[in-house]
N, C-alpha and C. Protein backbone atom coordinates (compact mmCIF):
# COMPACT_ATOMS: atom_id res chain seq x y z
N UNK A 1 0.85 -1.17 0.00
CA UNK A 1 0.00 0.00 0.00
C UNK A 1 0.90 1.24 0.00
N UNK A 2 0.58 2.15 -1.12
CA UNK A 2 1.72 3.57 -0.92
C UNK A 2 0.35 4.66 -0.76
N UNK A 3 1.03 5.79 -0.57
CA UNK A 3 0.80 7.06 -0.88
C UNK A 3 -0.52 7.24 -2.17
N UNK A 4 -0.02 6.99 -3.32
CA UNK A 4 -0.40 6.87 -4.50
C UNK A 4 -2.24 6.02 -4.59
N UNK A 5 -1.74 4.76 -3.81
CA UNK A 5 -3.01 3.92 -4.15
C UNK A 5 -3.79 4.43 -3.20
N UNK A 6 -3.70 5.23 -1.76
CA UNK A 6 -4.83 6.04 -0.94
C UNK A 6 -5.21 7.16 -1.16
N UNK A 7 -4.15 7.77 -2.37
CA UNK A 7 -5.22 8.54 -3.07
C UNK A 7 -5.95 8.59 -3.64
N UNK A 8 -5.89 7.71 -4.80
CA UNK A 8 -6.74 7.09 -5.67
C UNK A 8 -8.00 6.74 -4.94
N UNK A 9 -7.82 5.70 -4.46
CA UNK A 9 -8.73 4.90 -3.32
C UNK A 9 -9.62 6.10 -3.09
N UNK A 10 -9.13 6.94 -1.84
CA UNK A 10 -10.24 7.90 -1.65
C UNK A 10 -10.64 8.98 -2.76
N UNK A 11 -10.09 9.25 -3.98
CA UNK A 11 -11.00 9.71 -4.91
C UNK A 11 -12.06 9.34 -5.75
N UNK A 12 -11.70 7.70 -6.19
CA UNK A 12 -12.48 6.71 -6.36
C UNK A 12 -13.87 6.80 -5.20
N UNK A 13 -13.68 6.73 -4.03
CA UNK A 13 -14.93 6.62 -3.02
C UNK A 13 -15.43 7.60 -2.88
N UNK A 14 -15.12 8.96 -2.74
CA UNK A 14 -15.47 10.26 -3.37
C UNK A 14 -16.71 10.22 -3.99
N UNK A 15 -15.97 10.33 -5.59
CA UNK A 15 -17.00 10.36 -6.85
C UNK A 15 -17.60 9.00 -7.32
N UNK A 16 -17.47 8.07 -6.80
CA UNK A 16 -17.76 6.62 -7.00
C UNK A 16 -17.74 6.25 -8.81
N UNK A 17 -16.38 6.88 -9.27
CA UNK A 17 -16.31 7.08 -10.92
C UNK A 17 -14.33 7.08 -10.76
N UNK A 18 -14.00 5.57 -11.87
CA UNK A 18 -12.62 5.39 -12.05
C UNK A 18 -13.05 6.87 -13.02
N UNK A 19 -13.63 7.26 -14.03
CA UNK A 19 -13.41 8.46 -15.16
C UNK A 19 -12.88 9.39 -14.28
N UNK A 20 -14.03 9.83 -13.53
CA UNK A 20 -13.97 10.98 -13.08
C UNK A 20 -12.44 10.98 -12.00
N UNK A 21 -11.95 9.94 -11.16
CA UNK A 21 -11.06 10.11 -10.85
C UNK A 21 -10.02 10.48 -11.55
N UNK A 22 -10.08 9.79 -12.61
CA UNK A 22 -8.70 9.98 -13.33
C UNK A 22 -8.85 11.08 -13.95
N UNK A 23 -9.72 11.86 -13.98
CA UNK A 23 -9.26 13.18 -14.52
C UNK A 23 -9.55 14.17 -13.88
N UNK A 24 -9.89 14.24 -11.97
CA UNK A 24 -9.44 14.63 -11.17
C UNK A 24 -7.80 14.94 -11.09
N UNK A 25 -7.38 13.42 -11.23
CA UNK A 25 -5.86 13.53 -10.45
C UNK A 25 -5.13 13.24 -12.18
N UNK A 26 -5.60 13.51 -13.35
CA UNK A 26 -4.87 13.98 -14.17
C UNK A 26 -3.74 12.38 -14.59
N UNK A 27 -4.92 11.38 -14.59
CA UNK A 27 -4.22 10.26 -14.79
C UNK A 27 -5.40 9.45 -16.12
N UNK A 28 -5.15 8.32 -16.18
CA UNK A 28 -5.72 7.48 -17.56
C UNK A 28 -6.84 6.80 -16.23
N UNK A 29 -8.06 6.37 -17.32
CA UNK A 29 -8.71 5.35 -16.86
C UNK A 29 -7.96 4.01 -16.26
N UNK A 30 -7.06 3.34 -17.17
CA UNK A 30 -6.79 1.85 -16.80
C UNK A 30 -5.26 2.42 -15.66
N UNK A 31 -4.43 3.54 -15.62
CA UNK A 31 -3.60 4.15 -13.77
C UNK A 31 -4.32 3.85 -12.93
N UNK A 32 -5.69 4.03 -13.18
CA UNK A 32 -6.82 4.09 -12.03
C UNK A 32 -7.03 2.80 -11.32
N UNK A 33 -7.64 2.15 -12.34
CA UNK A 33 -7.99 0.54 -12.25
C UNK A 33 -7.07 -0.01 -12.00
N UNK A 34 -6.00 0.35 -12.04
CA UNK A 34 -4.47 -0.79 -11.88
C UNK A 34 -4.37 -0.26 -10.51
N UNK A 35 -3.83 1.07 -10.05
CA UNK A 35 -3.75 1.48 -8.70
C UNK A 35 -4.83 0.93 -7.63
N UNK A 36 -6.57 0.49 -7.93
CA UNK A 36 -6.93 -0.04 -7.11
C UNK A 36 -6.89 -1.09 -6.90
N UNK A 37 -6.69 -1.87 -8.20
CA UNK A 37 -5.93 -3.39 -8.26
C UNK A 37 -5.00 -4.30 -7.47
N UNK A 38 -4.30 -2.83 -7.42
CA UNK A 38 -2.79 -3.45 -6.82
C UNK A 38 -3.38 -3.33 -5.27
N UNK A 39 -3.82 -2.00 -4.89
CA UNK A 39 -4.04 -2.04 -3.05
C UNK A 39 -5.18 -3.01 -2.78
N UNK A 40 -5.91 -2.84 -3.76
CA UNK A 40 -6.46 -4.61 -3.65
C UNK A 40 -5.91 -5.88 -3.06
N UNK A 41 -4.90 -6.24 -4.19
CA UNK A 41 -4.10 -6.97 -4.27
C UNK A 41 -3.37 -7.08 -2.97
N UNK A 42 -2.71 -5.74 -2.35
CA UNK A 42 -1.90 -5.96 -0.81
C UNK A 42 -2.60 -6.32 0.02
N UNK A 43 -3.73 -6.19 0.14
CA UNK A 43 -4.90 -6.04 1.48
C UNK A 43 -4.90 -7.78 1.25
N UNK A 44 -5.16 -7.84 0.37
CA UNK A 44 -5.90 -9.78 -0.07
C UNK A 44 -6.99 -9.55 0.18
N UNK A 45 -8.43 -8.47 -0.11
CA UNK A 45 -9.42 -8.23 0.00
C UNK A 45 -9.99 -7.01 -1.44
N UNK A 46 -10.97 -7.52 -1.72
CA UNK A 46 -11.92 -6.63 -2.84
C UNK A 46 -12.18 -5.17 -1.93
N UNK A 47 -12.52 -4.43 -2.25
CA UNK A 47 -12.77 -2.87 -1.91
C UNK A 47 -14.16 -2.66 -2.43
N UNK A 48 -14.12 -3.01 -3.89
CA UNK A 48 -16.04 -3.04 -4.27
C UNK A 48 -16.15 -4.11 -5.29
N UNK A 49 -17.28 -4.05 -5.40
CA UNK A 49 -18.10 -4.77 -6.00
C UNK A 49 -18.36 -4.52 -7.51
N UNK A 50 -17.81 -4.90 -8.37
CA UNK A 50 -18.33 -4.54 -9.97
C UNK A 50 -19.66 -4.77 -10.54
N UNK A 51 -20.73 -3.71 -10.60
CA UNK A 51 -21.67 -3.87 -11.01
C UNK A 51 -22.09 -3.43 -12.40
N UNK A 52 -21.63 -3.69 -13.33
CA UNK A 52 -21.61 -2.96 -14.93
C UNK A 52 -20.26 -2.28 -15.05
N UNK A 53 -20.35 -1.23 -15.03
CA UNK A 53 -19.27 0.12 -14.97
C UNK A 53 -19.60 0.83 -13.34
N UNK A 54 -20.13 0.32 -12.61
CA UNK A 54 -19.87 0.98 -11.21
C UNK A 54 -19.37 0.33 -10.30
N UNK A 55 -18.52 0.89 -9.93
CA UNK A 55 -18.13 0.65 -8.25
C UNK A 55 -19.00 0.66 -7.23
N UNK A 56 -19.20 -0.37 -6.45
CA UNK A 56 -19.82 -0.31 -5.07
C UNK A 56 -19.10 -0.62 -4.12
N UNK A 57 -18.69 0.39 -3.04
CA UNK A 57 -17.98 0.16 -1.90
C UNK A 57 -18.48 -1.14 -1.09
N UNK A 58 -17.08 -2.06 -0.85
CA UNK A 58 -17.63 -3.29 0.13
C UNK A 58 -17.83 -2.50 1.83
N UNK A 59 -18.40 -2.97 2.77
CA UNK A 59 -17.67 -2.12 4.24
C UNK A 59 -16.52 -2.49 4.46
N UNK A 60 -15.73 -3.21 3.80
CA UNK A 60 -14.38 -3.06 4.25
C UNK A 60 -13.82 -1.86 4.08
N UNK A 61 -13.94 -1.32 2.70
CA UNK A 61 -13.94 0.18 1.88
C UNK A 61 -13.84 0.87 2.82
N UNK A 62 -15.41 1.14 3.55
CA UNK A 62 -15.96 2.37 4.48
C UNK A 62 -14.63 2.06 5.63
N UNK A 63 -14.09 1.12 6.58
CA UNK A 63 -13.31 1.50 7.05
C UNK A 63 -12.24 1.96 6.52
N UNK A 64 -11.26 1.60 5.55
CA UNK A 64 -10.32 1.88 4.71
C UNK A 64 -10.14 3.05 4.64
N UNK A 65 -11.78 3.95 4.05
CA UNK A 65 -11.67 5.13 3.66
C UNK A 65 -11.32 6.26 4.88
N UNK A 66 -12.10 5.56 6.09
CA UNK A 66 -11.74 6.75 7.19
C UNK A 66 -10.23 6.66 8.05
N UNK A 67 -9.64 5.51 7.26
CA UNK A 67 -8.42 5.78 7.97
C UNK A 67 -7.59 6.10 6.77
N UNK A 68 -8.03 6.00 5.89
CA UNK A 68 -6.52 6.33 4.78
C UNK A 68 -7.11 7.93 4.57
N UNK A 69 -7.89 8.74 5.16
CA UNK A 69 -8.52 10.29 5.18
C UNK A 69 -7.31 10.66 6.39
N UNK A 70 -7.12 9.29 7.48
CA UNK A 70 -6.72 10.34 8.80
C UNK A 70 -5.16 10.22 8.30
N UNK A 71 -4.39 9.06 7.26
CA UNK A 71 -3.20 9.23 6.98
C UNK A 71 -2.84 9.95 5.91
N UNK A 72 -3.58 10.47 5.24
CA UNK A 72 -3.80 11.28 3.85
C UNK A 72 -3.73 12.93 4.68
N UNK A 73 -4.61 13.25 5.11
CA UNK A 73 -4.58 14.52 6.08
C UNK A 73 -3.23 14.64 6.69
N UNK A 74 -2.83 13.87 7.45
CA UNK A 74 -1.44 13.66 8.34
C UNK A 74 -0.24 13.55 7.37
N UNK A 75 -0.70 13.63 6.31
CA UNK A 75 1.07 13.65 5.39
C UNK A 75 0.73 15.04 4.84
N UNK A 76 -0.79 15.43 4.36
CA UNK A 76 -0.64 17.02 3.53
C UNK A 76 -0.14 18.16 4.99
N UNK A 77 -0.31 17.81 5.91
CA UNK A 77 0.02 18.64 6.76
C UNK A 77 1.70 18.71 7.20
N UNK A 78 2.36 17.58 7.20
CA UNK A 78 3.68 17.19 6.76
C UNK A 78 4.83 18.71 6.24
């Protein structure tokens, strides 16, 4: 897990849109999908649920999200 994939992560849960993230943070659709892939991948747990083209946060997500907010906050203040 870096820096990189808890941003993503919480922009993704944000706008609940890989598009719209990635052109938030000025990256490609498939940066997106690969970055949640991979913190996927570290956890050994899904984050959401693929329903067509949407993301649905699992509750694992919802915790995820409020702690990678309190380590995300704690580095912009850095």
């Amino acid at each position: 897990m870096n820096f990189t994939q808890l941003t993503v992560f919480r922009e993704v849960m944000e706008s609940g849109s890989i598009s719209q993230t990635a052109k938030k943070l000025g990256r490609t659709q498939p940066a997106i999908s690969l970055a949640i892939r991979n913190l996927e991948r570290s956890l050994g747990l899904s984050l959401f649920e693929r329903r067509g083209r949407r993301l649905v946060p699992v509750p694992e997500a919802q915790y995820l999200l409020a702690e990678a907010t309190m380590v995300l906050d704690r580095l912009s203040t850095v």
